[in-house]
Protein backbone atom coordinates (compact mmCIF):
# COMPACT_ATOMS: atom_id res chain seq x y z
CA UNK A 1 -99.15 60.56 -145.84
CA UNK A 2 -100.53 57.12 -145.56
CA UNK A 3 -98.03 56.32 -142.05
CA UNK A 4 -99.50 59.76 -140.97
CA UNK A 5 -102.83 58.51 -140.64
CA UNK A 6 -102.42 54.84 -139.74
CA UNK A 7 -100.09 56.32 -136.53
CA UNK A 8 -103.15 59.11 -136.17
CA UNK A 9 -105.87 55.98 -136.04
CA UNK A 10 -103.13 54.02 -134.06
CA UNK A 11 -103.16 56.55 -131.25
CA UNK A 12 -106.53 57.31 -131.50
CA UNK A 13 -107.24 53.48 -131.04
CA UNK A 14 -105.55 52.93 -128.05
CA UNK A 15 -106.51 56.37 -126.37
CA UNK A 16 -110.37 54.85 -126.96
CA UNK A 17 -109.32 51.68 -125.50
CA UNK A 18 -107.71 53.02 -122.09
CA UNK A 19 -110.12 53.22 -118.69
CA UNK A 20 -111.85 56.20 -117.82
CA UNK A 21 -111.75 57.30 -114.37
CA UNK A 22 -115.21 59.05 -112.97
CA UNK A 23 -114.93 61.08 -110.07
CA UNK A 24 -118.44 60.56 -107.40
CA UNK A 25 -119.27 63.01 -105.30
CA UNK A 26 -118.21 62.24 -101.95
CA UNK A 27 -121.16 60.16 -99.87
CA UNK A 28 -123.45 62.45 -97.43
CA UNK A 29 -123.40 59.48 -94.98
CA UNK A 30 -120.19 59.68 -92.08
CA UNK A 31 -118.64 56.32 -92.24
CA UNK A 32 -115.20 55.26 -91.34
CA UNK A 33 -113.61 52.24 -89.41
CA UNK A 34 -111.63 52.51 -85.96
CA UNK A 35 -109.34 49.87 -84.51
CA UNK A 36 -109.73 49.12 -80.87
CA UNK A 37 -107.99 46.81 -79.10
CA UNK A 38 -107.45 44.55 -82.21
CA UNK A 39 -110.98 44.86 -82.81
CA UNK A 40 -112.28 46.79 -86.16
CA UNK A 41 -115.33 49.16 -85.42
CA UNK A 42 -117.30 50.44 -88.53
CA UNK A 43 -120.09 53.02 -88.50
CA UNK A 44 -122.29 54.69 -90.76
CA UNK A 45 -124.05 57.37 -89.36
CA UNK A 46 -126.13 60.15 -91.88
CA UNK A 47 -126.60 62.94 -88.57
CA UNK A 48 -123.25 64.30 -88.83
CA UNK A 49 -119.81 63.48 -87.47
CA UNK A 50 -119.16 60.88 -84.27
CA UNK A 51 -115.86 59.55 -82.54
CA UNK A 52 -115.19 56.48 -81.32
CA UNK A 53 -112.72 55.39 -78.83
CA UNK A 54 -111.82 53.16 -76.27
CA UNK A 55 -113.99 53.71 -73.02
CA UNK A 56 -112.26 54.07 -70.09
CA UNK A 57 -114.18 51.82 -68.04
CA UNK A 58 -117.02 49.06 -68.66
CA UNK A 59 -120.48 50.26 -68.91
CA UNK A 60 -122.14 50.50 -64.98
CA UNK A 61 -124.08 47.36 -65.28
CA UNK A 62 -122.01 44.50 -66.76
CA UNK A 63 -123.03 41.45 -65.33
CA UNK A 64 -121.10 38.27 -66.34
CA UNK A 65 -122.67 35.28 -66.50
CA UNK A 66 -120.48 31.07 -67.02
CA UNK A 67 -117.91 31.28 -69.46
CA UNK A 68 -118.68 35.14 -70.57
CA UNK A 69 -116.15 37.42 -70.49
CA UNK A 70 -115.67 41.19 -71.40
CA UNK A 71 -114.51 41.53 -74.67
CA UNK A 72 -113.89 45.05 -75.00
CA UNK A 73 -115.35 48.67 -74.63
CA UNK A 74 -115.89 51.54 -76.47
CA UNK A 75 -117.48 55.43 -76.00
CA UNK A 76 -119.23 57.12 -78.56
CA UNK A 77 -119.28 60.64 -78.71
CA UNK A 78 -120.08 63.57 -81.13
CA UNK A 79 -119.60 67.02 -81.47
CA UNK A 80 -122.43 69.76 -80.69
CA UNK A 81 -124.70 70.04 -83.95
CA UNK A 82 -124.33 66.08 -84.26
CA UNK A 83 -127.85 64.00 -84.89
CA UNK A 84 -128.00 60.45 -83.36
CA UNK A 85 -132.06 59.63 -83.14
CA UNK A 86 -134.66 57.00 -84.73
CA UNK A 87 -133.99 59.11 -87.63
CA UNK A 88 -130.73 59.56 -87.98
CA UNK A 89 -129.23 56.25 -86.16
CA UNK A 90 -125.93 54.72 -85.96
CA UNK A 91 -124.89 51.48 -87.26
CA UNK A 92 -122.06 49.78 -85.92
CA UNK A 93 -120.23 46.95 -87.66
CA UNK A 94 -117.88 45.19 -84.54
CA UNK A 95 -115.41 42.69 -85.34
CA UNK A 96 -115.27 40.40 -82.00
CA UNK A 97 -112.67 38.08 -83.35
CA UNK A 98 -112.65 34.24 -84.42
CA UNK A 99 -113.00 32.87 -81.57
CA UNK A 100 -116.50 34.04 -80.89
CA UNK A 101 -117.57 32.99 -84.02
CA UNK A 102 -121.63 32.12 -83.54
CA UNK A 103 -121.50 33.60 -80.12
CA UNK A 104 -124.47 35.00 -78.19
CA UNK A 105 -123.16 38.62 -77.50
CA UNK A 106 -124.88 40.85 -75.17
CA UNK A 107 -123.95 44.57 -75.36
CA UNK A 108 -124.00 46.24 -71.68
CA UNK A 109 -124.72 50.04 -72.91
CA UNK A 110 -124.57 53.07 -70.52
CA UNK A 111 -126.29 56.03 -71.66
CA UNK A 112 -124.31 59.24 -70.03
CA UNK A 113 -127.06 61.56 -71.46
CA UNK A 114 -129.55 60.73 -69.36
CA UNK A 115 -128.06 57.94 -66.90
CA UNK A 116 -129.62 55.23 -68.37
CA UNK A 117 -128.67 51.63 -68.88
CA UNK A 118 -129.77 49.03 -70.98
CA UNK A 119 -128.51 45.14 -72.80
CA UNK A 120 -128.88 44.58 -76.38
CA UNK A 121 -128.59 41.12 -77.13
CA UNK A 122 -127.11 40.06 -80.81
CA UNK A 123 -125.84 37.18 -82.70
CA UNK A 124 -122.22 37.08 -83.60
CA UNK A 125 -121.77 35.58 -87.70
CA UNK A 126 -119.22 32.86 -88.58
CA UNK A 127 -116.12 35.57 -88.30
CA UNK A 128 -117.48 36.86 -84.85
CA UNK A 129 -118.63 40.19 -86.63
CA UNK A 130 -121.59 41.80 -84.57
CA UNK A 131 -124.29 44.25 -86.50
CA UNK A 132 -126.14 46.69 -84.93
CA UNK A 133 -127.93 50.31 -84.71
CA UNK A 134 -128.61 52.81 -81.96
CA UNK A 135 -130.11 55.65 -81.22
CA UNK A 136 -128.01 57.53 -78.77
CA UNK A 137 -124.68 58.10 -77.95
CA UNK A 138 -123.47 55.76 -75.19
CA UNK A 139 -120.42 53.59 -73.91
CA UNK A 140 -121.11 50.00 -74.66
CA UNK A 141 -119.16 46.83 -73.54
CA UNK A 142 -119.12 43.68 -75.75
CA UNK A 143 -119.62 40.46 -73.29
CA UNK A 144 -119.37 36.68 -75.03
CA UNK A 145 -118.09 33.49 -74.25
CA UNK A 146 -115.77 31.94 -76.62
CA UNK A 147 -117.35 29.11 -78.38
CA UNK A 148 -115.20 25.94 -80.04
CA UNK A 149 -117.01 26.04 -83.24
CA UNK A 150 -114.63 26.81 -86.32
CA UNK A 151 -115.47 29.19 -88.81
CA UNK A 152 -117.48 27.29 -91.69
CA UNK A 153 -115.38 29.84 -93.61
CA UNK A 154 -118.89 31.36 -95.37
CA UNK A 155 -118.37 34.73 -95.11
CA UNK A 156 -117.72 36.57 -98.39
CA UNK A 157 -116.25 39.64 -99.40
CA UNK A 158 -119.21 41.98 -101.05
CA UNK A 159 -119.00 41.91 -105.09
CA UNK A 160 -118.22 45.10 -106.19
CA UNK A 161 -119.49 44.75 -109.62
CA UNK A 162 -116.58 46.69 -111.10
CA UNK A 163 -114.76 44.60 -113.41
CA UNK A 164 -111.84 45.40 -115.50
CA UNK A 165 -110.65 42.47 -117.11
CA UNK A 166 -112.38 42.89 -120.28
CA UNK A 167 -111.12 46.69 -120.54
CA UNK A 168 -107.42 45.41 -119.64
CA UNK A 169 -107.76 43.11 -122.62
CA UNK A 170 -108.63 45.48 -125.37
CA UNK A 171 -106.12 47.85 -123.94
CA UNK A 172 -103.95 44.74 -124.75
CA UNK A 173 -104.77 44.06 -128.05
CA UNK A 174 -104.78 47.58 -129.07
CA UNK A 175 -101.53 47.88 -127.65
CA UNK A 176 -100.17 44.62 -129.69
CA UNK A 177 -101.67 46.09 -133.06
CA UNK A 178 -99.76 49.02 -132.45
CA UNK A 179 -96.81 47.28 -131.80
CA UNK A 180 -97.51 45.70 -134.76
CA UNK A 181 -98.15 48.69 -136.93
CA UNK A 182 -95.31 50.75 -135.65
CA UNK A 183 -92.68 47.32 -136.51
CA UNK A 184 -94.12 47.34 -139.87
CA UNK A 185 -93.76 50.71 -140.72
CA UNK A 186 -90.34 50.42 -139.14
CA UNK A 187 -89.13 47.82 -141.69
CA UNK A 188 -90.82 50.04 -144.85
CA UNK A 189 -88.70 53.17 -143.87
CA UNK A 190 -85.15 50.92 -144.09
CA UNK A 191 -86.14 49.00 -147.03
């Protein structure tokens, strides 16, 4: 009876001692990540479902200036029912590459909608990542000139503040002591 209840608190021990999983509920925001030409493209967008994809040509009114050169392009688009406004904007996450890390970007943007043009001008971090929100679906082309400057290497994954490690080690130990239990009661039965 007594190896009936030390296996019973055995398995209930380590069954305690195992990781829980907790389903969320899926996020009401639309985000998502597109490669273009090499380049990642993440969004987050709360008005409802957008593509993007590469534009087939440059936005109207690219003007290069020095060094600058066209990066790349991109259209974004959206089915009917779809939101993009000051209340519902887009924000676009655009990996430029390395080697316009610090780089003055400007961002030639072509509105279809209405026919409109306009240049947003942004600052490109140590990886060459560009940040930035709109208001209306558009095709926008990245222009930047390379600059020399290495990366200072300060970016940083984000901390997810999930951490396991002390879980993993009481599943461990709990899995050791019952190890340990099950060897002793082993050597009682063949004595």
């Amino acid at each position: 009876m007594k190896k009936k209840i030390v296996a019973i608190a055995c398995a209930a021990a380590m069954m305690l001692a195992l990781p829980t999983l907790a389903w969320a509920a899926p996020s009401p925001s639309n985000n998502g990540s597109v490669e273009i030409g090499g380049h990642n493209v993440s969004y987050t967008h709360e008005g409802g479902e957008v593509t993007i994809a590469p534009a087939t040509t440059p936005a109207p009114n690219v003007k290069l200036e020095g060094s600058e050169q066209i990066v790349f392009s991109l259209e974004i688009t959206a089915p009917q029912g779809t939101v993009v406004d000051a209340e519902h904007p887009l924000t676009l996450t655009v990996s430029l590459g390395s080697q316009f890390a610090n780089a003055n970007v400007k961002i030639f943007v072509h509105h279809s909608s209405d026919g409109t043009d306009e240049v947003m001008n942004a600052k490109a971090n140590a990886a060459g990542v560009v940040e930035f929100t709109v208001t209306k679906l558009s095709t926008f082309t990245f222009v930047a000139a390379p600059t020399t400057a290495a990366a200072d290497g300060s970016a940083k994954s984000p901390q997810t503040g999930v951490d396991f490690g002390t879980v993993a080690g009481a599943t461990a130990v709990t899995a050791i002591a019952a190890g340990a239990v099950f060897v002793a009661l082993r050597k009682k039965v063949t004595e």
